[in-house]
Protein backbone atom coordinates (compact mmCIF):
# COMPACT_ATOMS: atom_id res chain seq x y z
CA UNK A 1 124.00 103.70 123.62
CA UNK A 2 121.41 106.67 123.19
CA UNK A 3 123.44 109.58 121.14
CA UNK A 4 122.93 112.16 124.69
CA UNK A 5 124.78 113.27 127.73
CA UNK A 6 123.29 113.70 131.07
CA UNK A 7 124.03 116.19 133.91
CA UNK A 8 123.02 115.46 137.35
CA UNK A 9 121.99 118.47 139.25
CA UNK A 10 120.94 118.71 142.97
CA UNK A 11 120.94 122.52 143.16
CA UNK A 12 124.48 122.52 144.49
CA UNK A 13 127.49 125.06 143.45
CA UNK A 14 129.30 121.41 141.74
CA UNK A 15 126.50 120.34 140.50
CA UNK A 16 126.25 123.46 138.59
CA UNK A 17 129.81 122.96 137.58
CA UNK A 18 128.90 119.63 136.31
CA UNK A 19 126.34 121.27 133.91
CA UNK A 20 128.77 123.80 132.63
CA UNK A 21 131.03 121.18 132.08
CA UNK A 22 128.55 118.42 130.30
CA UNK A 23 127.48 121.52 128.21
CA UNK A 24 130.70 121.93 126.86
CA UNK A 25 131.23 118.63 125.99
CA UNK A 26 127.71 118.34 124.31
CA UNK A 27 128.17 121.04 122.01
CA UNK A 28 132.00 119.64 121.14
CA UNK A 29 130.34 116.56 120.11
CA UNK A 30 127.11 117.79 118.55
CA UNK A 31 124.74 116.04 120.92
CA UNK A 32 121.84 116.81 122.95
CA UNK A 33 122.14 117.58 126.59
CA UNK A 34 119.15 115.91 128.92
CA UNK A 35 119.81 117.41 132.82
CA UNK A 36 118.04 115.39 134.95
CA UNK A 37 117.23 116.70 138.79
CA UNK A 38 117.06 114.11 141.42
CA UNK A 39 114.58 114.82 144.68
CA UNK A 40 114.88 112.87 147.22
CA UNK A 41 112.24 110.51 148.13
CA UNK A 42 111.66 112.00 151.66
CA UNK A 43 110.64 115.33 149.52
CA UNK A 44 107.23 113.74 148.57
CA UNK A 45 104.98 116.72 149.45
CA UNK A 46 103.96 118.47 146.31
CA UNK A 47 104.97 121.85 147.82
CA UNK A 48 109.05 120.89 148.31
CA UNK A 49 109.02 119.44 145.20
CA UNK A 50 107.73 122.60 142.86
CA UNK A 51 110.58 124.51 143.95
CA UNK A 52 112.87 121.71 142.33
CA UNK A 53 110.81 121.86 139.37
CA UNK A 54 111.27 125.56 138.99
CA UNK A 55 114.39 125.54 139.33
CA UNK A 56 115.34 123.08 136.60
CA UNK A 57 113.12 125.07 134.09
CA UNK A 58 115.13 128.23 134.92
CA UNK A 59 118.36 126.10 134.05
CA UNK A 60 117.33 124.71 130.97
CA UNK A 61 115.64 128.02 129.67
CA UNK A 62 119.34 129.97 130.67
CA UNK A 63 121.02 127.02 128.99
CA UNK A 64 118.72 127.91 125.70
CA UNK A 65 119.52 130.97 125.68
CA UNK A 66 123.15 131.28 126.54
CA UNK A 67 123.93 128.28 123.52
CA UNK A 68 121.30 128.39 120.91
CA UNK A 69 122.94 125.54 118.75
CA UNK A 70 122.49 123.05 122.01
CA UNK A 71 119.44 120.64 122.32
CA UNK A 72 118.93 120.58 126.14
CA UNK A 73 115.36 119.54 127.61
CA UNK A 74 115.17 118.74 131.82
CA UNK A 75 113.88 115.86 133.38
CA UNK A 76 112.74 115.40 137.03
CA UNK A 77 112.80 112.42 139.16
CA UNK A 78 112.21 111.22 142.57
CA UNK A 79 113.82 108.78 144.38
CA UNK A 80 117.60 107.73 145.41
CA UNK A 81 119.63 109.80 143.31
CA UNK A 82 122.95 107.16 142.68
CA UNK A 83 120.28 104.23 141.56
CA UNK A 84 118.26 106.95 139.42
CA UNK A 85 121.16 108.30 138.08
CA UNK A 86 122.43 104.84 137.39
CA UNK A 87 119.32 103.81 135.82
CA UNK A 88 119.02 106.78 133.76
CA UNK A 89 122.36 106.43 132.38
CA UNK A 90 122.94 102.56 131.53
CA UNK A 91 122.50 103.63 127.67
CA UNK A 92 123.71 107.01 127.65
CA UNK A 93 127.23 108.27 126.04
CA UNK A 94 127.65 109.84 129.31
CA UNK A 95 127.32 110.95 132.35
CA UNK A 96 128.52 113.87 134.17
CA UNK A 97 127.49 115.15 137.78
CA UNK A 98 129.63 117.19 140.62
CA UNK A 99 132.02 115.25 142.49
CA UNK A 100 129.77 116.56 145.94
CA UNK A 101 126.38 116.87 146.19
CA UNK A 102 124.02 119.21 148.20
CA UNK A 103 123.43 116.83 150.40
CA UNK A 104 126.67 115.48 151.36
CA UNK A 105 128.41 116.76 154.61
CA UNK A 106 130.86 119.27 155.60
CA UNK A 107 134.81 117.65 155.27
CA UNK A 108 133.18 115.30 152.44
CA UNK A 109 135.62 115.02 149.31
CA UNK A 110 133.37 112.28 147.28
CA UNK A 111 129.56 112.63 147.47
CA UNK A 112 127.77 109.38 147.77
CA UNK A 113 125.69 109.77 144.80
CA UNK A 114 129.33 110.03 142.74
CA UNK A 115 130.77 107.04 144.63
CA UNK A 116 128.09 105.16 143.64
CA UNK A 117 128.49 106.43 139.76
CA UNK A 118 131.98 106.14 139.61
CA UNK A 119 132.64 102.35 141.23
CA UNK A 120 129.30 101.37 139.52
CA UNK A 121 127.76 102.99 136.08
CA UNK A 122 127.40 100.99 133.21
CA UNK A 123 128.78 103.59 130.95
CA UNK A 124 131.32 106.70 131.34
CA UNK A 125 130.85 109.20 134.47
CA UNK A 126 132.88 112.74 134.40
CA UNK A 127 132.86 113.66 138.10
CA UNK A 128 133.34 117.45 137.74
CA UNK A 129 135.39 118.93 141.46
CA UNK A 130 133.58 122.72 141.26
CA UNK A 131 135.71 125.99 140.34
CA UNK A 132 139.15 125.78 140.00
CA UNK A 133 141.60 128.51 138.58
CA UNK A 134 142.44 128.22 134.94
CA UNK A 135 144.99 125.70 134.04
CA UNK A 136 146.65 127.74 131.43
CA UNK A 137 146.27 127.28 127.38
CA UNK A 138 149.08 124.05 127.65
CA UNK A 139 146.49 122.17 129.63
CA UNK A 140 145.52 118.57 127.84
CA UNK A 141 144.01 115.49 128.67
CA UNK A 142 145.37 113.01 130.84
CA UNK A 143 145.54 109.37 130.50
CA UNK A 144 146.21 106.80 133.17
CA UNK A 145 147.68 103.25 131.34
CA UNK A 146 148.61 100.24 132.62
CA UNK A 147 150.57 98.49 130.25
CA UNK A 148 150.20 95.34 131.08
CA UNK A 149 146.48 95.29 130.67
CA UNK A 150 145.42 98.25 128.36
CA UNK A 151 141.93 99.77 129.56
CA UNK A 152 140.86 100.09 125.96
CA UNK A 153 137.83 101.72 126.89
CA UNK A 154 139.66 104.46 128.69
CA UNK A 155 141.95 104.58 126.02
CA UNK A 156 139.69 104.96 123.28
CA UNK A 157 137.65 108.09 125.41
CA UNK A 158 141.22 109.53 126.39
CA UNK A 159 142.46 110.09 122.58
CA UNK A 160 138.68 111.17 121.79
CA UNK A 161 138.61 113.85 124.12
CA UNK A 162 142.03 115.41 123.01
CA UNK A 163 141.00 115.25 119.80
CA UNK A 164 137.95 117.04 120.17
CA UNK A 165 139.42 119.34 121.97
CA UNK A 166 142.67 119.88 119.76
CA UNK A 167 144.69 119.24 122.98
CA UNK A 168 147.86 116.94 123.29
CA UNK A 169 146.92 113.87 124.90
CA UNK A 170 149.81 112.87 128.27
CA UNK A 171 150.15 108.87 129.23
CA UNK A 172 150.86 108.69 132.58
CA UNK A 173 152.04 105.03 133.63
CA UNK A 174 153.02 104.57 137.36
CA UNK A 175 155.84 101.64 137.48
CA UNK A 176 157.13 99.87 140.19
CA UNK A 177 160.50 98.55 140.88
CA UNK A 178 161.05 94.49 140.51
CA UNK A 179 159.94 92.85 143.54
CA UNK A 180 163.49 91.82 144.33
CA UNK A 181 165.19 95.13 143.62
CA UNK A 182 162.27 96.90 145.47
CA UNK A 183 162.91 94.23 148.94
CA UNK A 184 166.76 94.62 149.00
CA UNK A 185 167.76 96.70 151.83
CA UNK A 186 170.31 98.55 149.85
CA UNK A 187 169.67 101.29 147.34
CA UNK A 188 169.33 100.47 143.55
CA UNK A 189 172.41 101.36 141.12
CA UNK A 190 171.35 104.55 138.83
CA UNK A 191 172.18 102.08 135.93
CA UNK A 192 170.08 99.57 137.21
CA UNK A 193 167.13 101.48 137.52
CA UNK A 194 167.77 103.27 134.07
CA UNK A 195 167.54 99.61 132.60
CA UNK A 196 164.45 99.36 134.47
CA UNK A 197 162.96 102.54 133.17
CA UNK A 198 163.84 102.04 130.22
CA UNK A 199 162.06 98.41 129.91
CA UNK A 200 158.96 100.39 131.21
CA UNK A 201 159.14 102.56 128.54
CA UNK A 202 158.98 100.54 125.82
CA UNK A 203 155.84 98.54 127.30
CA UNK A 204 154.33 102.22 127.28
CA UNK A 205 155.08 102.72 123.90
CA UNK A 206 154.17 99.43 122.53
CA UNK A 207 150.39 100.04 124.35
CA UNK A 208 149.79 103.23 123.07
CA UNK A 209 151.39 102.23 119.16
CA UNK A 210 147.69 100.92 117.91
CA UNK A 211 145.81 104.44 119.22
CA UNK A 212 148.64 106.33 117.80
CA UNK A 213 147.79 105.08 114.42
CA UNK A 214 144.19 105.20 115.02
CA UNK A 215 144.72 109.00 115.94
CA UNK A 216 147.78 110.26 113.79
CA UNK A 217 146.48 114.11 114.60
CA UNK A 218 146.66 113.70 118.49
CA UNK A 219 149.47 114.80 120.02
CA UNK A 220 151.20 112.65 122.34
CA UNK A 221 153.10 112.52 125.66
CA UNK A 222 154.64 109.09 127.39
CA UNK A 223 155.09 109.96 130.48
CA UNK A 224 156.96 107.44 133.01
CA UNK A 225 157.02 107.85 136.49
CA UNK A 226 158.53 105.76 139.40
CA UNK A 227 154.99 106.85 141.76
CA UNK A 228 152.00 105.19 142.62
CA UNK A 229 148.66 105.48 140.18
CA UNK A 230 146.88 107.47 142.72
CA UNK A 231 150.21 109.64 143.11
CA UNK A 232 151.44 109.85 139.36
CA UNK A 233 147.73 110.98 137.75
CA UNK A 234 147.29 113.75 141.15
CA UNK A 235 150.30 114.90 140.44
CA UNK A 236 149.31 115.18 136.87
CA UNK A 237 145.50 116.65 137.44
CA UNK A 238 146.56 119.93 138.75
CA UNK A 239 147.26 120.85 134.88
CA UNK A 240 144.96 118.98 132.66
CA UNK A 241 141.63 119.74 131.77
CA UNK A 242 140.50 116.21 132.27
CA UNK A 243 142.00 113.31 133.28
CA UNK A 244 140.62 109.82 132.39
CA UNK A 245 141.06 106.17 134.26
CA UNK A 246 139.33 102.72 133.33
CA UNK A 247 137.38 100.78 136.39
CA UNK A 248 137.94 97.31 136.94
CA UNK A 249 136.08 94.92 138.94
CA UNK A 250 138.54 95.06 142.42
CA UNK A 251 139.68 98.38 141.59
CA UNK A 252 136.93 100.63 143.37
CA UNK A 253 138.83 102.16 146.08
CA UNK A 254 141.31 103.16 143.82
CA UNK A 255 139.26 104.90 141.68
CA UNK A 256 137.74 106.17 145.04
CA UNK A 257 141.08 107.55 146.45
CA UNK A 258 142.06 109.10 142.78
CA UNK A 259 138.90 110.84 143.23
CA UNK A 260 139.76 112.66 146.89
CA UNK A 261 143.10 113.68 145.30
CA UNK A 262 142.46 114.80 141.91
CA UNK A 263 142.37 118.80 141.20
CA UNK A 264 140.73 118.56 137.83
CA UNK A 265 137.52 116.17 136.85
CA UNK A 266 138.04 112.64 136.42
CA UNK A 267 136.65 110.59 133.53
CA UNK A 268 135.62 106.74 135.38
CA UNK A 269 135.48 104.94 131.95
CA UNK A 270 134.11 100.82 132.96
CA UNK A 271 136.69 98.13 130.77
């Protein structure tokens, strides 16, 4: 992967977000910032497109200006923003855009372009909500495991990001009950489900043990929780600064419905 980080803007009050947000994580990890403006390919007149142009220039000048240690040049394209966007990210470090785009509807949670990012990009996407009100000086990342198949690529971004930051790192794993306790029709013993819990636990603990070592300086929170994924890492994004999932193949609408219900942006990191 190119050593960069991308920002998709459309000229919309997320998309702007999006850049604030990819800024901030450029200059944490020392590396240049390439925002890259998407017209649409029914804007082919010469006149629509200048103001686009301008636009960008006036963003990447500000940008200059307002962080003179960051290496940010703009790039404008033309065509179907998801594919370009795709296209210009497949050897990137990463890719960040607003979670709506200008474009995108009234009542419209998740923008098509970041639909198409998040269920398809070769590499990581950060979709980035808009403004939110400060999450308080506690806030960390968030980290959605399943410990029965480790997403080591979310993993391995998860622990990275709280250690750049200096934040504590939380685990969320959402457990279910056994299928046969879950199907009896009467309730399940407070003992029983403690020895449930408790088996869940340990399977949390034994997935993160090899990142724990690999990151001795991040701190650390296992947290189990008797919710859906979906439920569990909402519940958990209305006080991190980030929380981060891995994308299977099968597993795009539940990436898409994390999305609609998350308060803070999402990392989509592919295994």
């Amino acid at each position: 992967m190119q050593r960069v980080i991308i920002a998709g803007v459309d000229g919309s009050a997320g998309s702007r977000a999006a850049v604030d947000w990819a800024t901030r994580e450029a200059l944490l990890r020392a590396l240049p910032l390439r925002v890259v403006h998407v017209v649409p390919a029914d804007a082919t007149d010469v006149v629509e497109r200048r103001p686009h142009r301008a636009d960008l220039a006036d963003l990447v000048a500000e940008l200059v200006q307002r962080h003179p240690a960051l290496k940010v040049r703009g790039t404008s394209l033309v065509g179907p923003p998801g594919a370009l966007l795709r296209s210009a990210g497949e050897d990137a470090e990463l890719v960040v855009l607003g979670l709506r785009g200008e474009g995108d509807g009234a009542g419209i949670t998740v923008g098509s372009t970041a639909a198409a990012l998040a269920t398809g990009s070769a590499g990581p996407v950060v979709l980035v909500p808009g403004k939110r009100a400060g999450v308080g000086p506690s806030a960390g990342v968030t980290v959605g495991v399943d410990v029965r198949a480790p997403a080591s690529g979310a993993l391995g971004f998860a622990f990275e990001e709280a250690r750049l930051r200096g934040v504590r790192l939380r685990a969320v794993y959402a457990w279910r009950l056994p299928p046969r306790a879950a199907a009896s029709p009467w309730p399940v013993l407070e003992e029983d489900r403690a020895t449930f819990e408790d088996h869940e636990v340990q399977l949390l603990s034994d997935a993160l043990r090899p990142w724990r070592t690999k990151y001795p300086d991040v701190d650390v929170l296992e947290d189990v929780l008797l919710f859906t994924p979906v439920e569990a890492l909402a519940h958990a994004s209305e006080s991190a600064e980030l929380v981060v999932v891995g994308r299977r193949s099968g597993s795009a609408s539940t990436v898409r419905e994390l999305l609609e219900h998350c308060r803070c942006p999402v990392a989509v990191v592919p295994s």
